[in-house]
N, C-alpha and C. Protein backbone atom coordinates (compact mmCIF):
# COMPACT_ATOMS: atom_id res chain seq x y z
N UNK A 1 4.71 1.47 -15.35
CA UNK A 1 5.39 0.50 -14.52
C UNK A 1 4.65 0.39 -13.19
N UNK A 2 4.54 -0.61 -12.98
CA UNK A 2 3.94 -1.29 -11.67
C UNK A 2 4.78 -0.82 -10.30
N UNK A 3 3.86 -0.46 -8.78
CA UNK A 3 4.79 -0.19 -8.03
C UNK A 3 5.98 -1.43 -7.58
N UNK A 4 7.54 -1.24 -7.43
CA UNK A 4 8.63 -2.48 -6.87
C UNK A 4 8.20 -2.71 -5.39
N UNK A 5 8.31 -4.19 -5.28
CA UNK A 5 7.87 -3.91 -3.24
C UNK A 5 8.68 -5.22 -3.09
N UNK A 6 9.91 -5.32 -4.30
CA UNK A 6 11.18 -6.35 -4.06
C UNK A 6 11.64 -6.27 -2.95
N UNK A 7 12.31 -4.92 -2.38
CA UNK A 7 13.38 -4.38 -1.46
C UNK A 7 13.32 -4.30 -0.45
N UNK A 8 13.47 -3.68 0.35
CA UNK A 8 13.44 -2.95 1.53
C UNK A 8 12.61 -2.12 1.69
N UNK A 9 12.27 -1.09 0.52
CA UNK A 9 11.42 0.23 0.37
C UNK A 9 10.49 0.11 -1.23
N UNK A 10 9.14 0.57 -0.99
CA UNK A 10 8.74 0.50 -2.36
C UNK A 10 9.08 1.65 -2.91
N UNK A 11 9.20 1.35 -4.49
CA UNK A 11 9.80 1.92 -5.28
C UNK A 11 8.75 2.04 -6.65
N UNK A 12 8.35 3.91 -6.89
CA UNK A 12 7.27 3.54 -8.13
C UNK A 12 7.48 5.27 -8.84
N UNK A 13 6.65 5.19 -10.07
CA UNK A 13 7.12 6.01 -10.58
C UNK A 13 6.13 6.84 -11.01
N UNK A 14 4.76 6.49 -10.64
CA UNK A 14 3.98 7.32 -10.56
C UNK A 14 2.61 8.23 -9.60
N UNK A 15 1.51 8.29 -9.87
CA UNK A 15 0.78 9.12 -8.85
C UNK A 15 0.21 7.64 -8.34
N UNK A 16 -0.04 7.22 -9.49
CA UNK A 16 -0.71 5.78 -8.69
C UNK A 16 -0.12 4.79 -7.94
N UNK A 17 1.38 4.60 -8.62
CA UNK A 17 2.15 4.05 -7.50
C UNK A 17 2.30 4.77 -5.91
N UNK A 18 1.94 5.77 -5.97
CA UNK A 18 1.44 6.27 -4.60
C UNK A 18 0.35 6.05 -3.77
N UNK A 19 -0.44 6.10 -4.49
CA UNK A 19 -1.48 5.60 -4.25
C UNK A 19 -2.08 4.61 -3.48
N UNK A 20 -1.23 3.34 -4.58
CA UNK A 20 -1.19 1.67 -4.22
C UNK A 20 -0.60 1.60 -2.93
N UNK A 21 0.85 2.27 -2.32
CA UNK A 21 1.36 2.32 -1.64
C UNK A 21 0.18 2.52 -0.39
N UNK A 22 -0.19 4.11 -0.34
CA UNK A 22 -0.83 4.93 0.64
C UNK A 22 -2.10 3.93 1.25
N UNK A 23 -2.78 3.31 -0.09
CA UNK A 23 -3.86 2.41 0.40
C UNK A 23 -3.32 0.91 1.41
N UNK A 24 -2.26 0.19 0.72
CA UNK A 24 -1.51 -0.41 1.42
C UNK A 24 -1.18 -0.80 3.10
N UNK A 25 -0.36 0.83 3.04
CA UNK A 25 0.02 1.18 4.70
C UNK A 25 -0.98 1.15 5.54
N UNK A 26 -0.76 0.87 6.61
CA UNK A 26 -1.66 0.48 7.76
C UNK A 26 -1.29 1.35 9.36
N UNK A 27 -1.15 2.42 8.89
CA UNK A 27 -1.03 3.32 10.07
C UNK A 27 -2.07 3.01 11.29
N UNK A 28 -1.42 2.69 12.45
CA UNK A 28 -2.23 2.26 13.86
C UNK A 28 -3.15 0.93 13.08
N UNK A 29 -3.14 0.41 12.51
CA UNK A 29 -4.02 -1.09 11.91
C UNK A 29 -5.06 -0.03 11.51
N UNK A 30 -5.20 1.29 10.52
CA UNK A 30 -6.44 1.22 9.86
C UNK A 30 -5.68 1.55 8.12
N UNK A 31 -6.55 0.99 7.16
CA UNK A 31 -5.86 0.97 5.70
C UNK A 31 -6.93 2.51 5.56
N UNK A 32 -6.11 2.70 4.56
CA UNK A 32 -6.54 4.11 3.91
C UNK A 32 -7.49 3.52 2.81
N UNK A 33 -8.60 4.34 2.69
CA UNK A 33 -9.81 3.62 1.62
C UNK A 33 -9.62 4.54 0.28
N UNK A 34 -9.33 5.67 0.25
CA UNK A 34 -9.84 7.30 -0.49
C UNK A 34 -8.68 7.72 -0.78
N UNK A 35 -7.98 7.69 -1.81
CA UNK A 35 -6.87 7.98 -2.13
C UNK A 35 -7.25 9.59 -3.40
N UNK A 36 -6.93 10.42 -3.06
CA UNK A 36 -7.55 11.74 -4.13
C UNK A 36 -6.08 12.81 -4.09
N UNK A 37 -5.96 13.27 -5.54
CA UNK A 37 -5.09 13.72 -5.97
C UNK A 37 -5.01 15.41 -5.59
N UNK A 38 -4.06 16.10 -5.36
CA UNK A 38 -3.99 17.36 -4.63
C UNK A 38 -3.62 18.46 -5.68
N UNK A 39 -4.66 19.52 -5.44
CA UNK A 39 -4.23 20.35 -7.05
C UNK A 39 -4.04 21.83 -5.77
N UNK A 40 -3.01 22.66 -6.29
CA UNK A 40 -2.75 23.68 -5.55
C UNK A 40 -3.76 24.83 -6.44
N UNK A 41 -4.66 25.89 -5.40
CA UNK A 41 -5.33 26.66 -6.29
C UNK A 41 -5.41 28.05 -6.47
N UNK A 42 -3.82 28.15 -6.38
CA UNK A 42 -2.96 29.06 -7.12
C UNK A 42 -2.55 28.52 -8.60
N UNK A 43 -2.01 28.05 -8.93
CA UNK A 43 -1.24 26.84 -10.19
C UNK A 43 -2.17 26.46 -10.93
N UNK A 44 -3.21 26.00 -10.46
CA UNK A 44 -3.84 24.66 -10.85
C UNK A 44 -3.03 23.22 -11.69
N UNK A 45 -2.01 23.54 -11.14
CA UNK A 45 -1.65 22.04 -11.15
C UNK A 45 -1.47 21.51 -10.72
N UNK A 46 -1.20 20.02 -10.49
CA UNK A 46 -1.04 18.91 -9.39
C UNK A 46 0.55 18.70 -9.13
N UNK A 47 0.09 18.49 -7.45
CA UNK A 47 1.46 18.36 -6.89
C UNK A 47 2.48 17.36 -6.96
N UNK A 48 3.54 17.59 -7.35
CA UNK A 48 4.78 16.18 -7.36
C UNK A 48 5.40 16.02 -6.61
């Protein structure tokens, strides 16, 4: 599923809908270019 950006708030259901989001936002007018996924390296798995 595609990220929702109907509402008030976007709404998504995955890493990439984060993603889309994070690149999106425009904190102080600069867009985020580098969007990279965070693995803890204790676990080695990725964070939710």
């Amino acid at each position: 599923m595609a990220i929702d950006i109907t509402g008030q708030y976007w709404h998504g259901e995955t890493r990439a809908d984060l993603a889309e989001y994070l690149r999106e936002f425009r904190a102080g007018g600069y867009a985020g270019e580098e969007v990279t996924e965070s693995v803890c390296a204790s676990s080695h798995s990725s964070a939710r």
